[in-house]
PDB file of N, CA and C in Angstrom:
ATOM      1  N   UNK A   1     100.853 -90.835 -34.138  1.00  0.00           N
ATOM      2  CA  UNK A   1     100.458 -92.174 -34.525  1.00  0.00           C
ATOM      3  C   UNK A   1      99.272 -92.640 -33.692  1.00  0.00           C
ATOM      4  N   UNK A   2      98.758 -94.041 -34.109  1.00  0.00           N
ATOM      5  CA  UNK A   2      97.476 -94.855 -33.222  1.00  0.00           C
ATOM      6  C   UNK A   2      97.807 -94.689 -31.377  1.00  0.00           C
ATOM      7  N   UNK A   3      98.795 -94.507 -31.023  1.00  0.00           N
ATOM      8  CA  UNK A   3      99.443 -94.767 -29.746  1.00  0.00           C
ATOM      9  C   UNK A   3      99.383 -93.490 -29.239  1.00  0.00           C
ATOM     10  N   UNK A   4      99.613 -92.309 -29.739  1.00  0.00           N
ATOM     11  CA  UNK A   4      99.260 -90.870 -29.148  1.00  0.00           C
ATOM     12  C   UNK A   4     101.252 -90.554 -29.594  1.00  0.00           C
ATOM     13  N   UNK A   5     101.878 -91.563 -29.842  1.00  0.00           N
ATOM     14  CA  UNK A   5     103.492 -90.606 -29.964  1.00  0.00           C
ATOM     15  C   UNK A   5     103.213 -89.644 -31.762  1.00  0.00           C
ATOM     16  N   UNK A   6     103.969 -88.681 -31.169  1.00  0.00           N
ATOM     17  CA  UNK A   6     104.024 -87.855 -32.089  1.00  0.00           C
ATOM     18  C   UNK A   6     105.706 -87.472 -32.436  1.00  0.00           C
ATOM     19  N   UNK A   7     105.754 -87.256 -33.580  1.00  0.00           N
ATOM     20  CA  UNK A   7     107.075 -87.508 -34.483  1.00  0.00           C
ATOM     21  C   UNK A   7     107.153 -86.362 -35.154  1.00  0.00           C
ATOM     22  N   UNK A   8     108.894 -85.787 -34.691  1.00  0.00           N
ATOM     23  CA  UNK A   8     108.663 -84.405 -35.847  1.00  0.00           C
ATOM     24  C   UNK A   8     110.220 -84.993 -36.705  1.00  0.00           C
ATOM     25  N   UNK A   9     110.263 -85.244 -38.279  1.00  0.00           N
ATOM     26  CA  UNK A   9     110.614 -85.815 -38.981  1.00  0.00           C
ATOM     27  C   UNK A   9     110.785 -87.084 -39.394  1.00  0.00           C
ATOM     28  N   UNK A  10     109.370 -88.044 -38.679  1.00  0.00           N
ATOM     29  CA  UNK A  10     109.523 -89.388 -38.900  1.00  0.00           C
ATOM     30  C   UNK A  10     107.868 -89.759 -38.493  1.00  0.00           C
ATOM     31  N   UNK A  11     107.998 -90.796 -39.395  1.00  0.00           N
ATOM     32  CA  UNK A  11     105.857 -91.074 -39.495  1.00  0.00           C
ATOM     33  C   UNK A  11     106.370 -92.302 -38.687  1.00  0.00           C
ATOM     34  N   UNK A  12     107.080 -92.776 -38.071  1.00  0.00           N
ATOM     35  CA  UNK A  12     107.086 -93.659 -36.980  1.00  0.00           C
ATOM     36  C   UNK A  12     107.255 -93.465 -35.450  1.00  0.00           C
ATOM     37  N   UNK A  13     106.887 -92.603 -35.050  1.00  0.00           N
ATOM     38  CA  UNK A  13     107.700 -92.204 -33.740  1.00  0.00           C
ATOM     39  C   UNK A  13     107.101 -93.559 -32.745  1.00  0.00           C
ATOM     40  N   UNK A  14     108.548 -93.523 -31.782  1.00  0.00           N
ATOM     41  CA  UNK A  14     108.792 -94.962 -31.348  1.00  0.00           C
ATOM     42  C   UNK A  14     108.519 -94.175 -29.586  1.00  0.00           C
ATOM     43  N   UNK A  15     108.346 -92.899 -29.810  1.00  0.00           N
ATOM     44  CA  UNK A  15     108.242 -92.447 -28.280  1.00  0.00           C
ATOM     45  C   UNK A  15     107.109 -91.660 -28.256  1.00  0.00           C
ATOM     46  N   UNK A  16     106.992 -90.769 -26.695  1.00  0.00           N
ATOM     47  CA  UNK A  16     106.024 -89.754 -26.557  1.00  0.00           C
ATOM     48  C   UNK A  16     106.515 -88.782 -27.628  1.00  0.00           C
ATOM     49  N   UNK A  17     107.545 -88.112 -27.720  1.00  0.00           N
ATOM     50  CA  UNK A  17     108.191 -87.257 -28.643  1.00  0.00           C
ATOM     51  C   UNK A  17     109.221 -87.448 -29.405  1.00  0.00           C
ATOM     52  N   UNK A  18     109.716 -88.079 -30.659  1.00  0.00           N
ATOM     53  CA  UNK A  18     110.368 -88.654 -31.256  1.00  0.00           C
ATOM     54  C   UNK A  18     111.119 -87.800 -32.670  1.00  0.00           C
ATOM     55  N   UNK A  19     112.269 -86.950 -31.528  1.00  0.00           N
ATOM     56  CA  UNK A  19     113.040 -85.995 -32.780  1.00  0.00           C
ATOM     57  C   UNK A  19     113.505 -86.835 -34.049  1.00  0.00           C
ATOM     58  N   UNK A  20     113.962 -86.800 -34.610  1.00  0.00           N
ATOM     59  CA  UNK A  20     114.851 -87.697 -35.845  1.00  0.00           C
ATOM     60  C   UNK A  20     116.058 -86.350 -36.399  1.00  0.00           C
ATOM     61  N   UNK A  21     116.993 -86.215 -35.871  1.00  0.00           N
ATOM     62  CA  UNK A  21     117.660 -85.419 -36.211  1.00  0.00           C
ATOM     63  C   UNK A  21     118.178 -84.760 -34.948  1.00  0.00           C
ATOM     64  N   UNK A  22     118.566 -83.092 -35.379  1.00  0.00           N
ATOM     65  CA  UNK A  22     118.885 -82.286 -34.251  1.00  0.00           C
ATOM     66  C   UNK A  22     118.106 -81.608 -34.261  1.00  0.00           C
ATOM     67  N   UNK A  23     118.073 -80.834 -32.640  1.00  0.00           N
ATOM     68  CA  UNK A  23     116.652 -79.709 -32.639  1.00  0.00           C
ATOM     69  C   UNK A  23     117.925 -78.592 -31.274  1.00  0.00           C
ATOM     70  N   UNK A  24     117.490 -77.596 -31.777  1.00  0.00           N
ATOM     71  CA  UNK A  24     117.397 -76.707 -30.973  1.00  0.00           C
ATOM     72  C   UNK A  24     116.692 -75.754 -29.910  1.00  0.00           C
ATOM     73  N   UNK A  25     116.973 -75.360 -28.773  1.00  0.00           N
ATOM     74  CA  UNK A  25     116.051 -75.428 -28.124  1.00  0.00           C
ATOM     75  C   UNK A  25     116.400 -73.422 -27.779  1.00  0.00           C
ATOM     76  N   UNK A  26     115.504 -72.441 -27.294  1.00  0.00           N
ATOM     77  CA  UNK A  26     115.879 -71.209 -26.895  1.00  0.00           C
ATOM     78  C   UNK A  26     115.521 -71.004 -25.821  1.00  0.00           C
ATOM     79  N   UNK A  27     114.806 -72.291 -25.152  1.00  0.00           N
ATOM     80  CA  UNK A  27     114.423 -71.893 -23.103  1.00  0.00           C
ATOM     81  C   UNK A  27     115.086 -73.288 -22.659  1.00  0.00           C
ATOM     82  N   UNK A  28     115.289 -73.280 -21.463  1.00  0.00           N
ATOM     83  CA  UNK A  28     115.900 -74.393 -20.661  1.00  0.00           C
ATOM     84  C   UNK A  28     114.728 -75.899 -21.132  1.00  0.00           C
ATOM     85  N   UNK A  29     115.465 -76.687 -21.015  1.00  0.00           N
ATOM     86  CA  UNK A  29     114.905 -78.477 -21.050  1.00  0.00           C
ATOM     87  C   UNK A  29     114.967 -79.239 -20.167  1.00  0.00           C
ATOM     88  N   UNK A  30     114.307 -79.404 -19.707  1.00  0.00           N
ATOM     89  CA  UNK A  30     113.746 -80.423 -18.574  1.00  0.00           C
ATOM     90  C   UNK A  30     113.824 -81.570 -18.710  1.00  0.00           C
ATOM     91  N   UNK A  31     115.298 -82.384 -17.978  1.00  0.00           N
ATOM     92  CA  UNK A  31     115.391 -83.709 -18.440  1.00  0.00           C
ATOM     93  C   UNK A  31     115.304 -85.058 -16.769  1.00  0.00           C
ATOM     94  N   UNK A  32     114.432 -85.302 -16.944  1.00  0.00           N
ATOM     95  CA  UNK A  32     113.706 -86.445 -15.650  1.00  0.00           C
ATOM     96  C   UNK A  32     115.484 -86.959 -14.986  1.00  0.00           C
ATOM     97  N   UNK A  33     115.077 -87.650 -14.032  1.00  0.00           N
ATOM     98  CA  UNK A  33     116.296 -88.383 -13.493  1.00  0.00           C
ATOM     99  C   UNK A  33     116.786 -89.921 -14.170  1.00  0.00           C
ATOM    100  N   UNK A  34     117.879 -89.400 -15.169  1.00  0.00           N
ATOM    101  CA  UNK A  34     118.618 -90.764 -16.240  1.00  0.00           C
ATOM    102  C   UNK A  34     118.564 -92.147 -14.979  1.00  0.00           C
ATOM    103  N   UNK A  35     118.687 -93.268 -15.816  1.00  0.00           N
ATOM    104  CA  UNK A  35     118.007 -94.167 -15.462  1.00  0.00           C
ATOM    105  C   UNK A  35     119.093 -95.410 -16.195  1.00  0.00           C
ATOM    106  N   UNK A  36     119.799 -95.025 -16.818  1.00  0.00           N
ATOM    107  CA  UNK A  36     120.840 -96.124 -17.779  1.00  0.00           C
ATOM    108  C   UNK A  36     121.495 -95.292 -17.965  1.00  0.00           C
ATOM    109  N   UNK A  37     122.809 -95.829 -18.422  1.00  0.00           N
ATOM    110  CA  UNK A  37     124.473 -95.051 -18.989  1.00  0.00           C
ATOM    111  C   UNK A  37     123.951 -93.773 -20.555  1.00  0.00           C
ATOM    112  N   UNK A  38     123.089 -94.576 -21.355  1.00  0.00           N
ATOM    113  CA  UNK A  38     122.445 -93.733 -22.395  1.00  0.00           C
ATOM    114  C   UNK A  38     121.943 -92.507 -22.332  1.00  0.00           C
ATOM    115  N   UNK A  39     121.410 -92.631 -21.093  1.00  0.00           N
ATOM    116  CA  UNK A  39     120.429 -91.480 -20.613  1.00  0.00           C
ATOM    117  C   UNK A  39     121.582 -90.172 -20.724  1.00  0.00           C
ATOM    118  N   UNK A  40     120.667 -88.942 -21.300  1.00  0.00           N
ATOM    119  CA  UNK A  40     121.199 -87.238 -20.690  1.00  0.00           C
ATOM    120  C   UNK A  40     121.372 -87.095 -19.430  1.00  0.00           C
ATOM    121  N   UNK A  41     122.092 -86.473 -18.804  1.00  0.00           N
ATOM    122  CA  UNK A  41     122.170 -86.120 -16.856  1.00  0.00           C
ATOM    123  C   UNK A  41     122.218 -84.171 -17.002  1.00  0.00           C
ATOM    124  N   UNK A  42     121.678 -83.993 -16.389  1.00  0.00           N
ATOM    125  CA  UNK A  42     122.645 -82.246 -16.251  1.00  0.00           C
ATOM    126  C   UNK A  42     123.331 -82.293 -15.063  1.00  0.00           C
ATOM    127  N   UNK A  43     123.846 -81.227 -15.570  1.00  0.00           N
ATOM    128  CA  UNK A  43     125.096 -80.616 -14.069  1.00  0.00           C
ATOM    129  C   UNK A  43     124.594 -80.582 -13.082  1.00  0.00           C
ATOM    130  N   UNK A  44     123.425 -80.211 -12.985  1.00  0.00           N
ATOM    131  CA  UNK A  44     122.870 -79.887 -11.817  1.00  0.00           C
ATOM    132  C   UNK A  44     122.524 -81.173 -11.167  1.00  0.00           C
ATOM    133  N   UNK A  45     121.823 -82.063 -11.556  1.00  0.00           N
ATOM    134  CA  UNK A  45     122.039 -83.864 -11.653  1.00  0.00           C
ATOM    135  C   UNK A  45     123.295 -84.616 -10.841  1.00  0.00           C
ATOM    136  N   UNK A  46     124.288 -84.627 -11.615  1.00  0.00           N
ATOM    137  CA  UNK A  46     125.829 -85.171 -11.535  1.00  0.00           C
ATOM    138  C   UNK A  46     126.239 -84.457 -10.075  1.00  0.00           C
ATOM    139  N   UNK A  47     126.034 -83.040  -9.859  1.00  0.00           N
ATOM    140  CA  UNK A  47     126.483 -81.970  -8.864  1.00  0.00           C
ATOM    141  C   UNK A  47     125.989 -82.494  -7.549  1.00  0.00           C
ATOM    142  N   UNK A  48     124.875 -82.825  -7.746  1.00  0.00           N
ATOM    143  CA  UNK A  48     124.516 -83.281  -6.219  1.00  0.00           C
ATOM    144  C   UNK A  48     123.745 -84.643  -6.092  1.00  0.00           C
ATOM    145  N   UNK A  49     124.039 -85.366  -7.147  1.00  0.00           N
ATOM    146  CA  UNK A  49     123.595 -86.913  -6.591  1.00  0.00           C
ATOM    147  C   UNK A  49     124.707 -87.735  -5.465  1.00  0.00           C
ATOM    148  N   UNK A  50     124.562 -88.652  -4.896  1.00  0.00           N
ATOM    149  CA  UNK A  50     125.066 -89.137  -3.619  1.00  0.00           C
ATOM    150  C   UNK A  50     126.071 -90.007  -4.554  1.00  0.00           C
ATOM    151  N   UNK A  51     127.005 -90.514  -3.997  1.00  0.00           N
ATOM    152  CA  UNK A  51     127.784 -91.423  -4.824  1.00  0.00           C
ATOM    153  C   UNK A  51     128.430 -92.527  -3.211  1.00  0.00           C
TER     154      UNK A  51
END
């Protein structure tokens, strides 16, 4: 779109990368440090954050 997000099954994408559906992935995914309850975490994340 005008904004630089790009959308794979939707002419609106509301993000930098904006799935609409499910996607599969065949190499590891790189997910930043969650930030709200919504957010993805990995194990590796959860495993050693401080509580």
């Amino acid at each position: 779109d005008t904004s630089g997000n790009v959308g794979i099954a939707t002419t609106s994408p509301a993000y930098a990368l904006h799935v609409y559906g499910t996607a599969a992935f065949s190499q590891p995914v790189i997910v930043g440090t969650p930030t709200t309850n919504s957010h993805a975490a990995t194990k590796n994340y959860v495993d050693t954050a401080c509580f």
